[in-house]
C-alpha atoms as a PDB file:
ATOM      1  CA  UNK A   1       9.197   3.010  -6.339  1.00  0.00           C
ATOM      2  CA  UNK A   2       9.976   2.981  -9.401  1.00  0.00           C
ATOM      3  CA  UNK A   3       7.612   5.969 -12.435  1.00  0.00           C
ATOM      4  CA  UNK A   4       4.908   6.678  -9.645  1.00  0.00           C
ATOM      5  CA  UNK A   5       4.808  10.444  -9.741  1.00  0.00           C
ATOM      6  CA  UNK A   6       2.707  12.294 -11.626  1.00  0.00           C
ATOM      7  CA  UNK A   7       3.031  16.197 -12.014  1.00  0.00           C
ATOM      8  CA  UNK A   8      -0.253  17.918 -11.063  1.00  0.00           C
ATOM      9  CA  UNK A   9      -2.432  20.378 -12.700  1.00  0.00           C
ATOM     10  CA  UNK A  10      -3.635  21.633  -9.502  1.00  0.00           C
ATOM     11  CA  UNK A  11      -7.450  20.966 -10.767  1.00  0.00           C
ATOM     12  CA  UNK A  12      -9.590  19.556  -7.963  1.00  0.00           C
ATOM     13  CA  UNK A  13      -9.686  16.131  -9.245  1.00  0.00           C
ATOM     14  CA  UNK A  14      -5.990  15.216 -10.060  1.00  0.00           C
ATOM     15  CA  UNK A  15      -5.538  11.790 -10.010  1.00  0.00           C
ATOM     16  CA  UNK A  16      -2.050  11.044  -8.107  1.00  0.00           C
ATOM     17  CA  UNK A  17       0.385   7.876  -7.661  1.00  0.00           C
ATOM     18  CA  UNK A  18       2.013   6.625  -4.709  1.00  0.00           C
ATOM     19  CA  UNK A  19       5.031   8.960  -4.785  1.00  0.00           C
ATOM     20  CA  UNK A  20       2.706  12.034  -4.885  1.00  0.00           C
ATOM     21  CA  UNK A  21       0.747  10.525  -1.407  1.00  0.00           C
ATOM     22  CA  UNK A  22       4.589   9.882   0.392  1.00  0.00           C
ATOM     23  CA  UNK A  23       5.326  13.459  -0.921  1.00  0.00           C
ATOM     24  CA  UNK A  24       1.477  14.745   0.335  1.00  0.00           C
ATOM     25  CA  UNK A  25       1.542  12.541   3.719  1.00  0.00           C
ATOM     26  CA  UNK A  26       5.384  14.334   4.259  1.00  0.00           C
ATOM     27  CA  UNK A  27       3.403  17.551   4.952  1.00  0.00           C
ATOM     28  CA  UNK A  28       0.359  16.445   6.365  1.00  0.00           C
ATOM     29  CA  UNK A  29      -0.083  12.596   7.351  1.00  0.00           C
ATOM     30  CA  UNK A  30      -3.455  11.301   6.908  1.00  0.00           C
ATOM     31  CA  UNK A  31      -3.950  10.561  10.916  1.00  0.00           C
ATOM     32  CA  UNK A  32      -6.792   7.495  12.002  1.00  0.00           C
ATOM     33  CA  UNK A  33      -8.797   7.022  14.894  1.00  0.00           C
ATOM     34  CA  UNK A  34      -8.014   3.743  16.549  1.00  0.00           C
ATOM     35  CA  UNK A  35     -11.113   1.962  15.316  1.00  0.00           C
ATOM     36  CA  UNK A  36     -11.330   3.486  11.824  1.00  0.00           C
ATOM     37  CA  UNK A  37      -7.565   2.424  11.467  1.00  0.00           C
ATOM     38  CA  UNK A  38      -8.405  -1.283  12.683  1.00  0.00           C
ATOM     39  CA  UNK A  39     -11.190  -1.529  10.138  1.00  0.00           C
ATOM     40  CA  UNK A  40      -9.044  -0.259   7.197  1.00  0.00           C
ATOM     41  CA  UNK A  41      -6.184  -2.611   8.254  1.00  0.00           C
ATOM     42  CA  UNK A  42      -8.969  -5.853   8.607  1.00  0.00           C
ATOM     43  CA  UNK A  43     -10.109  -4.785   5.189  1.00  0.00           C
ATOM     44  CA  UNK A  44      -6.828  -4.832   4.040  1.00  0.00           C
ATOM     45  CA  UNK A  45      -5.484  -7.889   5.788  1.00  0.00           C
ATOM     46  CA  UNK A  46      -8.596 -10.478   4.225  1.00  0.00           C
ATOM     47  CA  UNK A  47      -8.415  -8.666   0.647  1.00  0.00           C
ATOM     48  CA  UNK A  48      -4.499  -9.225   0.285  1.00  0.00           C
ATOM     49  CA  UNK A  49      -4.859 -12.270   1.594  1.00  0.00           C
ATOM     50  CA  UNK A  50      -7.560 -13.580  -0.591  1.00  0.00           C
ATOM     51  CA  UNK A  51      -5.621 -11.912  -3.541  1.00  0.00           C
ATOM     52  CA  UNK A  52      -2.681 -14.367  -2.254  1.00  0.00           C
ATOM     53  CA  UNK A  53      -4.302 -17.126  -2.268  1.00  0.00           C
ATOM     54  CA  UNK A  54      -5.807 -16.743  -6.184  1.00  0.00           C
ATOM     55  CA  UNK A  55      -1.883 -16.049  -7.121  1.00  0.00           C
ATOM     56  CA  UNK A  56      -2.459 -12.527  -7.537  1.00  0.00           C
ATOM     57  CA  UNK A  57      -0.085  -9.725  -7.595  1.00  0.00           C
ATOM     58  CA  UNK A  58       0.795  -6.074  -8.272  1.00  0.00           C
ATOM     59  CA  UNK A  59      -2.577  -4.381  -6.961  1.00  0.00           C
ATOM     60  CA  UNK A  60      -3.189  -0.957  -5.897  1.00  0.00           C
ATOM     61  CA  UNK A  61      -4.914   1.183  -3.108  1.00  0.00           C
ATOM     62  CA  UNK A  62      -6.996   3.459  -4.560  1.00  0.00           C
ATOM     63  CA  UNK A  63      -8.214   6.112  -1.929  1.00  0.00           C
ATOM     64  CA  UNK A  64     -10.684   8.568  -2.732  1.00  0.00           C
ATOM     65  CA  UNK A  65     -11.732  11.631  -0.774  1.00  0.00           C
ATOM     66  CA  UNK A  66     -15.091  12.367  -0.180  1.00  0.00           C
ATOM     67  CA  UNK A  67     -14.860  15.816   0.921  1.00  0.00           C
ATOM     68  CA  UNK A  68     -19.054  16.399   1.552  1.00  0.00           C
ATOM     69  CA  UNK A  69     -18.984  13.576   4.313  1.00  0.00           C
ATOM     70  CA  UNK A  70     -15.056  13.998   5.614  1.00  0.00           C
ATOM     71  CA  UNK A  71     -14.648  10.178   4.587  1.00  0.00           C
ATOM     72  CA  UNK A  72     -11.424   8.767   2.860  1.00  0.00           C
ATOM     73  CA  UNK A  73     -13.240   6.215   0.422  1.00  0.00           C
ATOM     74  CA  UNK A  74     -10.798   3.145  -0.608  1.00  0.00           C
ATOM     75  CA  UNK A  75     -10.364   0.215  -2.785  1.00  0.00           C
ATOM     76  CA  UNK A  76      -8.100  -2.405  -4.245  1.00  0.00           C
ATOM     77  CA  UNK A  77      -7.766  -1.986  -7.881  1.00  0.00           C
ATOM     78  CA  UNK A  78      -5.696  -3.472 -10.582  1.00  0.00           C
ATOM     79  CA  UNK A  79      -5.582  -7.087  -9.522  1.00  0.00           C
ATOM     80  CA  UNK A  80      -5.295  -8.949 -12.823  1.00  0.00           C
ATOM     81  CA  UNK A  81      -1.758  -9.659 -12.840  1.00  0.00           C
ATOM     82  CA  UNK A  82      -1.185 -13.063 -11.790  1.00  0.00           C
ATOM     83  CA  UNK A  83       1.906 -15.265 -10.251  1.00  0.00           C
ATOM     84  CA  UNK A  84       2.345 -17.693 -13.459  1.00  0.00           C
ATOM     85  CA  UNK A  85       5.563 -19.486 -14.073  1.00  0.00           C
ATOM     86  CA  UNK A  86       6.853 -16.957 -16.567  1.00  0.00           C
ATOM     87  CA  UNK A  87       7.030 -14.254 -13.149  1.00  0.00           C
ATOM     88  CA  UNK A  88       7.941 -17.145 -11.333  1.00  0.00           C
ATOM     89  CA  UNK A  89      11.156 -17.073 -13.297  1.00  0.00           C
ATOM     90  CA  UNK A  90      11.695 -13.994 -14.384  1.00  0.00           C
ATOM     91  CA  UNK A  91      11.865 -13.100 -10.012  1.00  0.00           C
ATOM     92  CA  UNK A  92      14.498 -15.534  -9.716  1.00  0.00           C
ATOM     93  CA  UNK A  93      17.047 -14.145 -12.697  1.00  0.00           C
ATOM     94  CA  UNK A  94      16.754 -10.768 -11.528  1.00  0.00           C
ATOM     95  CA  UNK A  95      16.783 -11.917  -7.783  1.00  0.00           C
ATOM     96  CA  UNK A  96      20.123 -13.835  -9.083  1.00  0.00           C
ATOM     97  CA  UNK A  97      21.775 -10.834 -10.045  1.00  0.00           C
ATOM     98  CA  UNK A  98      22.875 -12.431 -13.691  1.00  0.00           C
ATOM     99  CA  UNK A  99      20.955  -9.564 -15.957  1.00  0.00           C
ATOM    100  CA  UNK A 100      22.696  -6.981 -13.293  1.00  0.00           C
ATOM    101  CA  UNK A 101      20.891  -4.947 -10.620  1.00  0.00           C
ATOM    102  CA  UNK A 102      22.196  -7.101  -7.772  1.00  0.00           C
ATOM    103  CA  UNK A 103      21.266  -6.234  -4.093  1.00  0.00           C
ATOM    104  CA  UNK A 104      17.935  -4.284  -5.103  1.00  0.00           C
ATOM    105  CA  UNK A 105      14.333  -5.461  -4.840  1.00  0.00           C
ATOM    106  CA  UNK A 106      13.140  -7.452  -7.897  1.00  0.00           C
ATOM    107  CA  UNK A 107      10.142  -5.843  -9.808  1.00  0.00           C
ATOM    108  CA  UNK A 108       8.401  -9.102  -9.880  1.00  0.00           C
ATOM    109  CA  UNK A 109       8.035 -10.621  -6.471  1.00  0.00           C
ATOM    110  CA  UNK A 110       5.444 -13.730  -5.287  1.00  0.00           C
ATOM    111  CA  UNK A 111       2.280 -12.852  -3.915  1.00  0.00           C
ATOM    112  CA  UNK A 112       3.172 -13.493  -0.704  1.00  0.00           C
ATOM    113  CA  UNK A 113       5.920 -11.331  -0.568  1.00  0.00           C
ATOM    114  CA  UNK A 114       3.948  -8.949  -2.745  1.00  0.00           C
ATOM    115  CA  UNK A 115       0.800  -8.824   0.529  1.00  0.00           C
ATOM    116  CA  UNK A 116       3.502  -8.248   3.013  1.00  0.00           C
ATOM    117  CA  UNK A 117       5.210  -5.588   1.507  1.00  0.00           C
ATOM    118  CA  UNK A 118       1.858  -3.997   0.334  1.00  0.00           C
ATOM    119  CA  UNK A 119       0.286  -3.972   3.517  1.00  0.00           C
ATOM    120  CA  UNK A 120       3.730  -2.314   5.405  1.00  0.00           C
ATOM    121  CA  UNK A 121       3.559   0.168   3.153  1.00  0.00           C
ATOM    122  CA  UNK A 122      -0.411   0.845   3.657  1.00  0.00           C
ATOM    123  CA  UNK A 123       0.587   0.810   7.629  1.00  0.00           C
ATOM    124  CA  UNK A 124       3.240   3.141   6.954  1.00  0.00           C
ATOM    125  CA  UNK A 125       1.143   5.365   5.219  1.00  0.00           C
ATOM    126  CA  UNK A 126      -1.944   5.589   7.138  1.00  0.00           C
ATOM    127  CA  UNK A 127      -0.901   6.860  10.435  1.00  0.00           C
ATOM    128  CA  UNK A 128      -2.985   6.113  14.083  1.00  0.00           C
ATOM    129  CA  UNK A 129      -4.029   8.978  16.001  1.00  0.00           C
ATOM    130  CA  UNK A 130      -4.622   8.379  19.540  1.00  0.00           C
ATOM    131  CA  UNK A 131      -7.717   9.395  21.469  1.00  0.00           C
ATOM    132  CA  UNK A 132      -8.837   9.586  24.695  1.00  0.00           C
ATOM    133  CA  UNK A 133      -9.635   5.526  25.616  1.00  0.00           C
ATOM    134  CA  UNK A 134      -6.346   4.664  24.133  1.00  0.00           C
ATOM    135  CA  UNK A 135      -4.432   4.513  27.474  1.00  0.00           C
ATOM    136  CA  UNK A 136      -1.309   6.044  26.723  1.00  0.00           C
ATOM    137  CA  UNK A 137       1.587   5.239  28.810  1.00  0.00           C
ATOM    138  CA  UNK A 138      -0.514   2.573  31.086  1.00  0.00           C
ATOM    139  CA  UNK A 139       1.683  -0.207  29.697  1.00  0.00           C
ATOM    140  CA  UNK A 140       4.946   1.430  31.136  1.00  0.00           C
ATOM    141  CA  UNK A 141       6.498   0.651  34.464  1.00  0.00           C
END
């Protein structure tokens, strides 16, 4: 990631980036019930993949915590950046290695690519607790 770290003031309503959650979730991961964590990941799933389909990239998660009901609240934000040619091309001369950089991700990737690495990550971050109808173990020999 590349700037998404914000120092803190340590006032209540700090508004953090995506390195400050990996550095939060380090210490304490934000753990889902089974059917909380399916919803989020549906959610997430037809929202990326309408934002595919328009040629959108480079959106956000924006996850809010409502402390009086013990509810994350979330939201893609920041979807106005679309896939024109101009990103088309500038993906495939850094992908190309000719202005340097070579072996690391381009900054500007398709939508596509963009949803699937998005939606990893948001797996990655939001963790799956397991409770007591989960079965654990009744799928081993």
């Amino acid at each position: 990631m590349r700037s998404r770290y914000v120092q803190t003031s340590g006032l209540k309503n700090d508004v953090l980036l995506d390195e400050n959650l990996l550095e939060m979730i380090r210490e304490s991961p934000i753990f889902f019930r089974p059917h909380s964590k399916a919803i989020l990941s549906r959610a997430i799933h037809n929202d990326t993949e309408f934002l595919a389909q328009q040629m959108v990239m480079d959106y956000s998660l924006l996850v809010g915590i409502d402390e009086a009901r013990s509810e994350l609240v979330t939201g893609i934000i920041d979807f106005i950046r679309t896939f024109t040619w101009d990103k088309k091309l500038e993906m495939y001369v850094k992908a190309s290695g000719i202005l340097g950089g070579q072996g690391r991700m381009p900054t500007v990737v398709s939508p596509e690519l963009y949803r699937t690495r998005f939606t990893e990550a948001m797996h990655r971050y939001f963790l799956m607790v397991p409770d007591k109808w989960t079965g654990l173990g009744s799928d081993l020999d």
